[in-house]
PDB file of N, CA and C in Angstrom:
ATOM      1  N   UNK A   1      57.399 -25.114-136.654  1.00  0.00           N
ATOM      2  CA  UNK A   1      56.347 -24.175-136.978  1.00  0.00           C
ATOM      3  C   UNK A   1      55.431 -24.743-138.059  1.00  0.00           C
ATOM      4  N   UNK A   2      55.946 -25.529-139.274  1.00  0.00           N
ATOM      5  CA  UNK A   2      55.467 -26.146-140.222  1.00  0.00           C
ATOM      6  C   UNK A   2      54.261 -27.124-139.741  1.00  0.00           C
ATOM      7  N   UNK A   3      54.995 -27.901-138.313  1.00  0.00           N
ATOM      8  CA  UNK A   3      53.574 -28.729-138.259  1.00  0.00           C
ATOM      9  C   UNK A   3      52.461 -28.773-137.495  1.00  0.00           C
ATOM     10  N   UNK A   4      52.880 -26.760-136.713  1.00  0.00           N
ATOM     11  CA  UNK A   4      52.052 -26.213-136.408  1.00  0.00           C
ATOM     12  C   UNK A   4      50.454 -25.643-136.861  1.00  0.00           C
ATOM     13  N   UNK A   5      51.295 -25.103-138.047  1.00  0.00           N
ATOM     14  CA  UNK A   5      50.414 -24.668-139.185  1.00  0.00           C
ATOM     15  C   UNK A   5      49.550 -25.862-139.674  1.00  0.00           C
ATOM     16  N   UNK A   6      50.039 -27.068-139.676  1.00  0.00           N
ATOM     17  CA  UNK A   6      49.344 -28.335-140.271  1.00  0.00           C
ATOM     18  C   UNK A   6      48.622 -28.333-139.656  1.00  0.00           C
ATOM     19  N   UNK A   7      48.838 -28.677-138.211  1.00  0.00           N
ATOM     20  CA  UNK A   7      47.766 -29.013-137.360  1.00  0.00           C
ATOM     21  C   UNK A   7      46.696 -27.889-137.195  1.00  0.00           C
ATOM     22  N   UNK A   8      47.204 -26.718-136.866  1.00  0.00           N
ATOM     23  CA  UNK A   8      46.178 -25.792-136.574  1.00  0.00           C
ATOM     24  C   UNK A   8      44.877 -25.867-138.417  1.00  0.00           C
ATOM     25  N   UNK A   9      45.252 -26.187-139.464  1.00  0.00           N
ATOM     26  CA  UNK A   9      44.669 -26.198-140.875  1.00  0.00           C
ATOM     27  C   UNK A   9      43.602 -27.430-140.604  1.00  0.00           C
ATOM     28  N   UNK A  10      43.937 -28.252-140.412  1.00  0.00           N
ATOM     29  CA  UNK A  10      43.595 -29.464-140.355  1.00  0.00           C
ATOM     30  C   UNK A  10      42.649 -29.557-138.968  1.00  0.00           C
ATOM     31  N   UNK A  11      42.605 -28.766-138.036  1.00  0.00           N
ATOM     32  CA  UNK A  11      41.810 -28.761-136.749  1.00  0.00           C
ATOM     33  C   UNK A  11      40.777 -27.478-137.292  1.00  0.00           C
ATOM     34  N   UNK A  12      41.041 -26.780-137.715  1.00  0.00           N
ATOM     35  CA  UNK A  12      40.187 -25.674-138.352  1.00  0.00           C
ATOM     36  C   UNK A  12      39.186 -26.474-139.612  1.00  0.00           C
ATOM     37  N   UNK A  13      39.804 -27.691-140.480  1.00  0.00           N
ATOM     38  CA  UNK A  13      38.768 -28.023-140.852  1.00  0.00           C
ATOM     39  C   UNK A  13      37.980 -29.111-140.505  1.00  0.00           C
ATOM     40  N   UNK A  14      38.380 -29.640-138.994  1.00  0.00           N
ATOM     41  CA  UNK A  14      37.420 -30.962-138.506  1.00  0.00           C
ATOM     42  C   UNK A  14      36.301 -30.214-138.293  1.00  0.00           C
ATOM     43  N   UNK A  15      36.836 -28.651-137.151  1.00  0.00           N
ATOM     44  CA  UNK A  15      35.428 -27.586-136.638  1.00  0.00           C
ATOM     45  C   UNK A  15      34.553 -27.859-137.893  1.00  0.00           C
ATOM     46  N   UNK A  16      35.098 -27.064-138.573  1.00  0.00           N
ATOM     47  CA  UNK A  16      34.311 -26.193-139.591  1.00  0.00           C
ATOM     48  C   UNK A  16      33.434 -27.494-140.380  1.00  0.00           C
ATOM     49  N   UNK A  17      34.024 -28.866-140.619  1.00  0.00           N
ATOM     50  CA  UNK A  17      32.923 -29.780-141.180  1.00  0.00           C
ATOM     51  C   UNK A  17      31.854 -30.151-139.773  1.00  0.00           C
ATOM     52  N   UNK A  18      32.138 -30.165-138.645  1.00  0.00           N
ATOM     53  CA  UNK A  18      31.370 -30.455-137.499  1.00  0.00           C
ATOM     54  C   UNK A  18      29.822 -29.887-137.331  1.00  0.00           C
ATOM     55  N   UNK A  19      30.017 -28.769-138.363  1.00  0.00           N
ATOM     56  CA  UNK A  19      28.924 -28.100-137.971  1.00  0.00           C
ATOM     57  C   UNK A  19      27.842 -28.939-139.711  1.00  0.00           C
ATOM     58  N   UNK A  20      27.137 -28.737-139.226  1.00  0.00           N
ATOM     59  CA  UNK A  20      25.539 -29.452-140.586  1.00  0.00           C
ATOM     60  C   UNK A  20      26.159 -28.913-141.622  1.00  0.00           C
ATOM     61  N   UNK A  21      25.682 -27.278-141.804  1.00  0.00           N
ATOM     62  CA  UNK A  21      25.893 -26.777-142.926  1.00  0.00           C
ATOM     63  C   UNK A  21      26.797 -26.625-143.777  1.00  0.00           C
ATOM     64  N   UNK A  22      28.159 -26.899-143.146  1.00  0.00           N
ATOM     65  CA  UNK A  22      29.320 -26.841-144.097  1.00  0.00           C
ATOM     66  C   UNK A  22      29.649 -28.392-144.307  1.00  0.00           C
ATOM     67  N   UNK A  23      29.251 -29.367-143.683  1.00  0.00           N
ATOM     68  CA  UNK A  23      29.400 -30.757-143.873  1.00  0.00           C
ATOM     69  C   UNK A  23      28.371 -31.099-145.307  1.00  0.00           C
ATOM     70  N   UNK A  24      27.138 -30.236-145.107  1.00  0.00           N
ATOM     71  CA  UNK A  24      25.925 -30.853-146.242  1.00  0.00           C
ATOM     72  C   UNK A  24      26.928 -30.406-147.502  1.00  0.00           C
ATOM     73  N   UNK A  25      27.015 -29.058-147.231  1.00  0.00           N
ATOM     74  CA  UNK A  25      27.920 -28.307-148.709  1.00  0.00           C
ATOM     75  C   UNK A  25      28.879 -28.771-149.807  1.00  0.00           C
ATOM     76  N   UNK A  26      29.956 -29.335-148.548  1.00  0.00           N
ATOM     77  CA  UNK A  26      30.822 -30.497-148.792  1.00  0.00           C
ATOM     78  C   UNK A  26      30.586 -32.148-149.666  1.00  0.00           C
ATOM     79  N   UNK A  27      30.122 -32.787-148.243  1.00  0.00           N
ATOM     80  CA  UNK A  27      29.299 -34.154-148.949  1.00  0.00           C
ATOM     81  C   UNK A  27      28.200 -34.282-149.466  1.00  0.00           C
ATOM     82  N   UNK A  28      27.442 -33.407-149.263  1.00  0.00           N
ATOM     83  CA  UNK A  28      25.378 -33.390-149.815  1.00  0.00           C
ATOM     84  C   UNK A  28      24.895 -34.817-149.444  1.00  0.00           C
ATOM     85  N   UNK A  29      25.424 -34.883-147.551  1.00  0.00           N
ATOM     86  CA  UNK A  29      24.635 -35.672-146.970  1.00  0.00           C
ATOM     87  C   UNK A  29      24.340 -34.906-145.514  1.00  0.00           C
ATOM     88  N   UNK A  30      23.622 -35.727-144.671  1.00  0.00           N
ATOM     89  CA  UNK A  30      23.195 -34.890-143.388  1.00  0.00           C
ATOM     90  C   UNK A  30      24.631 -35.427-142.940  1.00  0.00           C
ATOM     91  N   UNK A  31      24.689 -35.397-141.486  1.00  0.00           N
ATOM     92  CA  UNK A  31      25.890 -34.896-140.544  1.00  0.00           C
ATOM     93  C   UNK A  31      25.257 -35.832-139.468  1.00  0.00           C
ATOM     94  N   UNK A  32      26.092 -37.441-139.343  1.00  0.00           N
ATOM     95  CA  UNK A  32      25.293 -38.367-138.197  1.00  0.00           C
ATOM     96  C   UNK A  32      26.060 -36.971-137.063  1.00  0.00           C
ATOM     97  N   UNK A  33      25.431 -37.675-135.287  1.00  0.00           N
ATOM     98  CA  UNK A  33      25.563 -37.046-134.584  1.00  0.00           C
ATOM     99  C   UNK A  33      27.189 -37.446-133.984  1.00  0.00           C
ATOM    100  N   UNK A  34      27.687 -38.884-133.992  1.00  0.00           N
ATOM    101  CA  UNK A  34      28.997 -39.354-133.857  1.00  0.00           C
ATOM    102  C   UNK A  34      29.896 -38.946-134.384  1.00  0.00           C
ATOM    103  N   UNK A  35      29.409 -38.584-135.583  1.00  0.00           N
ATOM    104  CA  UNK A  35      30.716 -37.845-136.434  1.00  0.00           C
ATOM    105  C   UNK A  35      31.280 -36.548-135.816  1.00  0.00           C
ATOM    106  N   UNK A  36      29.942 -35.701-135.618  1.00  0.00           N
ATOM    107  CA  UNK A  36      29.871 -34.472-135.698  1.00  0.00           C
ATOM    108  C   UNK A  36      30.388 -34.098-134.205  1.00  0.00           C
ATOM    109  N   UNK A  37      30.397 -35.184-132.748  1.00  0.00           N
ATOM    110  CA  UNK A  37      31.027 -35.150-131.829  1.00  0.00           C
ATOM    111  C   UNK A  37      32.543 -35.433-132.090  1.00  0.00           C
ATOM    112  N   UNK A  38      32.631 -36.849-133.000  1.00  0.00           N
ATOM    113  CA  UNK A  38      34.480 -36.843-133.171  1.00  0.00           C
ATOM    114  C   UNK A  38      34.697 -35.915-134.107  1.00  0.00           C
ATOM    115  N   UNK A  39      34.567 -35.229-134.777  1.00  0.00           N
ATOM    116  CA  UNK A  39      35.036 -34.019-135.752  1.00  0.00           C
ATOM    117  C   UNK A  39      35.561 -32.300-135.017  1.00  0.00           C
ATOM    118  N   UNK A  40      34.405 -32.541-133.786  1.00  0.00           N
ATOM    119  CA  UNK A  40      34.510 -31.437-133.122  1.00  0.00           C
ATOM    120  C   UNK A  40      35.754 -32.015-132.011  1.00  0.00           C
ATOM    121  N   UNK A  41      36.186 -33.129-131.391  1.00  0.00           N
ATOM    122  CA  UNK A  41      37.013 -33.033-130.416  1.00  0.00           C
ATOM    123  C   UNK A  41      38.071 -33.710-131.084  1.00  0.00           C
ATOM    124  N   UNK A  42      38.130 -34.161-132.243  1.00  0.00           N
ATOM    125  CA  UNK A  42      39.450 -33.853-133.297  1.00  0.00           C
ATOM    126  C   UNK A  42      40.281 -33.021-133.202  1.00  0.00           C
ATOM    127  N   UNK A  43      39.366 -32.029-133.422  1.00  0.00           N
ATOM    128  CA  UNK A  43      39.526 -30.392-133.962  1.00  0.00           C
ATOM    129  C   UNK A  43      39.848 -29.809-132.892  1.00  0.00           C
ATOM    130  N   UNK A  44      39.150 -29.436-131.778  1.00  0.00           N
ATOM    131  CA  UNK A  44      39.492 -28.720-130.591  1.00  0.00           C
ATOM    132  C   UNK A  44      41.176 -29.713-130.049  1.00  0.00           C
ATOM    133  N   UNK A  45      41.555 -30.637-130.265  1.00  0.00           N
ATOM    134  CA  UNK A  45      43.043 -31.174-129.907  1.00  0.00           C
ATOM    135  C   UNK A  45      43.771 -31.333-131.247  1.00  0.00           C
ATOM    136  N   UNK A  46      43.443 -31.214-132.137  1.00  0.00           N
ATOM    137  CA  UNK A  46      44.261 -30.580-133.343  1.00  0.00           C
ATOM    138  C   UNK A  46      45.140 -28.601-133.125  1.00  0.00           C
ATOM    139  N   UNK A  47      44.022 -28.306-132.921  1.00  0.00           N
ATOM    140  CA  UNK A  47      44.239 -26.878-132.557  1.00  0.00           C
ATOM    141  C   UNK A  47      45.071 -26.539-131.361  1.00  0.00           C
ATOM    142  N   UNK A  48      44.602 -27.817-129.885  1.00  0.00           N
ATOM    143  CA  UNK A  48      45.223 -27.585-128.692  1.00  0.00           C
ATOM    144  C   UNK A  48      46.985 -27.909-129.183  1.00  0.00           C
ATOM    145  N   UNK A  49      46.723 -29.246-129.862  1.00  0.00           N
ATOM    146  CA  UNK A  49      48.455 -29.615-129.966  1.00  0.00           C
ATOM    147  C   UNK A  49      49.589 -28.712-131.147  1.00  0.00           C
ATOM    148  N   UNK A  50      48.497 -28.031-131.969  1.00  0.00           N
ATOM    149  CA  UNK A  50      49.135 -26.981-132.629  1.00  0.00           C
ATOM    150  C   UNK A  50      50.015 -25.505-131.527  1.00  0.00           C
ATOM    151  N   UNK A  51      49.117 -25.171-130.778  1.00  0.00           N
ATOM    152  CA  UNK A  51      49.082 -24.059-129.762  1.00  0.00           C
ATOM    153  C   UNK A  51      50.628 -25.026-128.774  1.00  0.00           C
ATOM    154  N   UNK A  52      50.860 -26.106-128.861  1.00  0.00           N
ATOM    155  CA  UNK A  52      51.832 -27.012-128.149  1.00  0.00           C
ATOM    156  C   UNK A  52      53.249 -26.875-128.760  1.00  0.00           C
ATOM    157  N   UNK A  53      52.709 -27.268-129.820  1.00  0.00           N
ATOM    158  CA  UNK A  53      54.688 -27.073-130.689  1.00  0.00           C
ATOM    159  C   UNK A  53      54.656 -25.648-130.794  1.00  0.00           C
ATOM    160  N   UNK A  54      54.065 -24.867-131.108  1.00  0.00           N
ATOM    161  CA  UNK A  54      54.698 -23.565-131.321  1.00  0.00           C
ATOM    162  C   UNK A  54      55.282 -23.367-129.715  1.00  0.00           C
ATOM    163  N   UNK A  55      54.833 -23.883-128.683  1.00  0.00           N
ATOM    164  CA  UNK A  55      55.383 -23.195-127.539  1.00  0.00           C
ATOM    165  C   UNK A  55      56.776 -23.927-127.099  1.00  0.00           C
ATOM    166  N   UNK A  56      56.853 -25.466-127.709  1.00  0.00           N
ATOM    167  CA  UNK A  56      57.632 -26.296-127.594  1.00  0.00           C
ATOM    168  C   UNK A  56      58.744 -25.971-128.568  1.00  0.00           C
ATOM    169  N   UNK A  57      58.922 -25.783-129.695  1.00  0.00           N
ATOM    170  CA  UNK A  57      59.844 -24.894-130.520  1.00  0.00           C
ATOM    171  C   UNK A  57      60.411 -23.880-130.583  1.00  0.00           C
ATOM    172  N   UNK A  58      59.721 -22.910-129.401  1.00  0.00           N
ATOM    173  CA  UNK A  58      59.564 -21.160-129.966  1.00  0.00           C
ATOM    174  C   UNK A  58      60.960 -20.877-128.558  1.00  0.00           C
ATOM    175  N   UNK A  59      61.474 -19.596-128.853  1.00  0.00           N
ATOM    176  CA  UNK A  59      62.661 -18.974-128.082  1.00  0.00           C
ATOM    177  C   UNK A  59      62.042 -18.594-126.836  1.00  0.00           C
ATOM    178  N   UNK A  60      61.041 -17.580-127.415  1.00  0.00           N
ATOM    179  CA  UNK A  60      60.349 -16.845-126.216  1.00  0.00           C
ATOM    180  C   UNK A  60      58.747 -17.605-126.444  1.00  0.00           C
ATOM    181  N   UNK A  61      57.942 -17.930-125.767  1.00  0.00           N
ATOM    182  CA  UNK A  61      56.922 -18.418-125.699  1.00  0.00           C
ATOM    183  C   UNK A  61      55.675 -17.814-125.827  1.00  0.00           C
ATOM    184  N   UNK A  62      55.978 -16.228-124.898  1.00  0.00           N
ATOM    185  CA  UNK A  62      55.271 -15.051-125.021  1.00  0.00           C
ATOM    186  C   UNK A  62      55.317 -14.520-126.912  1.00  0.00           C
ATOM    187  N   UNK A  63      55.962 -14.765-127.047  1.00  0.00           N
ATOM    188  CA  UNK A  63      55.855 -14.297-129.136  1.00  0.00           C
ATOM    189  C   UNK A  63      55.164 -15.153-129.690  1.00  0.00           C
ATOM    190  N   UNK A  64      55.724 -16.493-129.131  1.00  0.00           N
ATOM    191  CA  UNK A  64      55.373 -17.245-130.299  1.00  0.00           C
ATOM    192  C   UNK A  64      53.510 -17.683-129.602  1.00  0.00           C
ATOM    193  N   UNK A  65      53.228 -17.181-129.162  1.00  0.00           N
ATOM    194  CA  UNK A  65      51.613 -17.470-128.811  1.00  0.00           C
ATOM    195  C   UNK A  65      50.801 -16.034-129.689  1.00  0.00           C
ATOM    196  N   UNK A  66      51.681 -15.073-129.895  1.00  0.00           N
ATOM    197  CA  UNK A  66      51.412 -13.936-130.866  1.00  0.00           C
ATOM    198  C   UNK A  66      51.296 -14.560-132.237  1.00  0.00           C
ATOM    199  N   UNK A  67      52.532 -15.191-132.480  1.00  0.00           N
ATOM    200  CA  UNK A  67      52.416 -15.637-134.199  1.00  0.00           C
ATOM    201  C   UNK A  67      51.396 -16.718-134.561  1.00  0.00           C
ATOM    202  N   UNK A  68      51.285 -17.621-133.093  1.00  0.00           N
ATOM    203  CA  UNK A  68      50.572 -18.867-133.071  1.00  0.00           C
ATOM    204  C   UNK A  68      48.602 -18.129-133.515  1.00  0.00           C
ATOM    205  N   UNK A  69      48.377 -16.964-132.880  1.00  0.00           N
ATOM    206  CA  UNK A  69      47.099 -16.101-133.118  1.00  0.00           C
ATOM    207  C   UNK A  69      47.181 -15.493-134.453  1.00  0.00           C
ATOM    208  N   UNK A  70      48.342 -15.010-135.153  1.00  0.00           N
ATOM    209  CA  UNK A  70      47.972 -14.350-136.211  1.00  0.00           C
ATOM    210  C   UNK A  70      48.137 -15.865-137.459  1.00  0.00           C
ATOM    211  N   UNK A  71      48.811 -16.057-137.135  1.00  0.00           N
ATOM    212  CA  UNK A  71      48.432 -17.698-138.275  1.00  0.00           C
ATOM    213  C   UNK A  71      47.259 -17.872-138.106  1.00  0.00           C
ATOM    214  N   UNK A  72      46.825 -18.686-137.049  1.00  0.00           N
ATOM    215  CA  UNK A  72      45.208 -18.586-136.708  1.00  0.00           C
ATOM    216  C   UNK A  72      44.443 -18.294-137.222  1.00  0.00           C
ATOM    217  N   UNK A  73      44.792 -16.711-137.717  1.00  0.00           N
ATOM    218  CA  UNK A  73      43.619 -15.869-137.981  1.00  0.00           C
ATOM    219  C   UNK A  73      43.492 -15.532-139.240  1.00  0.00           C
ATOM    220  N   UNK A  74      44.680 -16.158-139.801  1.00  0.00           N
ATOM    221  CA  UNK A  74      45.236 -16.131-141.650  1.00  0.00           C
ATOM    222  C   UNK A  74      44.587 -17.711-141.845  1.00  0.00           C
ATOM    223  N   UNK A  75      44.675 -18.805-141.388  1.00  0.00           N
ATOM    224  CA  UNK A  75      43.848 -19.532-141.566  1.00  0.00           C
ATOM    225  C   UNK A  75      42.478 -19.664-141.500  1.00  0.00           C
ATOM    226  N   UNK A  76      41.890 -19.207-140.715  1.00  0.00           N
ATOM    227  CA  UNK A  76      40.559 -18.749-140.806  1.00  0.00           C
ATOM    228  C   UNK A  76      39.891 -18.094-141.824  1.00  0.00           C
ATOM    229  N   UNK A  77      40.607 -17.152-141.842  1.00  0.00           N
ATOM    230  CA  UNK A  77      40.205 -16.052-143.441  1.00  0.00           C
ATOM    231  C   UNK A  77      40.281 -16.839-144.468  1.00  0.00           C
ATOM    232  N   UNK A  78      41.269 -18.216-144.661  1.00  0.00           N
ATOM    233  CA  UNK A  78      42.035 -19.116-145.840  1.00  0.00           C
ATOM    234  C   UNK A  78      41.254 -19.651-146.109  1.00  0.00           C
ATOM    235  N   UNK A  79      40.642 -20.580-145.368  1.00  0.00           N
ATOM    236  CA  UNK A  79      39.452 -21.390-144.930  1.00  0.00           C
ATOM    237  C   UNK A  79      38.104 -20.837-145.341  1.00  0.00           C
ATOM    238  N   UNK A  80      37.821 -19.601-145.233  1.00  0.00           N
ATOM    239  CA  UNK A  80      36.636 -19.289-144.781  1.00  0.00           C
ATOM    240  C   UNK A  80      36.727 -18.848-146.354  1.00  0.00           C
ATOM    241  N   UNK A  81      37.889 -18.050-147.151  1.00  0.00           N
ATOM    242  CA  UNK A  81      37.572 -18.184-148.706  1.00  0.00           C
ATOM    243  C   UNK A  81      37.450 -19.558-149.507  1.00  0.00           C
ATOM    244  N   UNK A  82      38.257 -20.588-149.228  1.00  0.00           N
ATOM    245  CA  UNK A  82      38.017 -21.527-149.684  1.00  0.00           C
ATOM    246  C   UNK A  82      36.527 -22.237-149.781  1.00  0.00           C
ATOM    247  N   UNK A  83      35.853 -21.718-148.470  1.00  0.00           N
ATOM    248  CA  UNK A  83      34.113 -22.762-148.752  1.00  0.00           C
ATOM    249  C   UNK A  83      33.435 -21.563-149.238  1.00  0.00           C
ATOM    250  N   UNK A  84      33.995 -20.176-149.867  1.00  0.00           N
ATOM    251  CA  UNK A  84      32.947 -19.765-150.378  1.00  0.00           C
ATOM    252  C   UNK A  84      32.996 -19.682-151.992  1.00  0.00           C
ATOM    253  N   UNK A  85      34.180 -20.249-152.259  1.00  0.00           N
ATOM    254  CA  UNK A  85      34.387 -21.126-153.554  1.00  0.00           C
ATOM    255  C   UNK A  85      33.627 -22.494-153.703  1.00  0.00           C
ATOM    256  N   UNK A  86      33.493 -22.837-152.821  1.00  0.00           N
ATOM    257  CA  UNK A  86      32.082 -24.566-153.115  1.00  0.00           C
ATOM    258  C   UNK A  86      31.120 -23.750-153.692  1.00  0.00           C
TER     259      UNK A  86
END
């Protein structure tokens, strides 16, 4: 579950730098376009292989795609306070 959470943290912040505005915020440079393609399909298989071990670990599969969404969604909120501290 631990390196679920990693991955899903860590794929939540390739997205979230992928985009201009939270990349400028960050580095206070523009956002080449290469990056901003490998950052985004980082991220979207960071997230996919997170959504993987929880199903690969879990008893019932049907739950653990429940807990795998509410982590998710506690990271998001985590995340989303953290850049409004920059």
């Amino acid at each position: 579950m631990l390196v679920s959470i990693c991955a899903q943290v860590f794929g939540l912040i390739f997205l979230s730098l992928s985009l201009d505005k939270h990349f400028k915020s960050v580095f206070k440079t523009a956002l080449p376009h290469k990056l901003s393609v490998w950052l985004k399909s980082t991220g979207w298989l960071l997230i996919g292989l997170s959504l993987f071990f929880v199903g690969l670990f879990a008893i019932t599969p049907s739950i653990a795609v429940v807990y795998w969404l509410a982590i998710l969604s506690g990271n998001i909120i985590l995340l989303a306070l953290v850049y409004c501290r920059l």
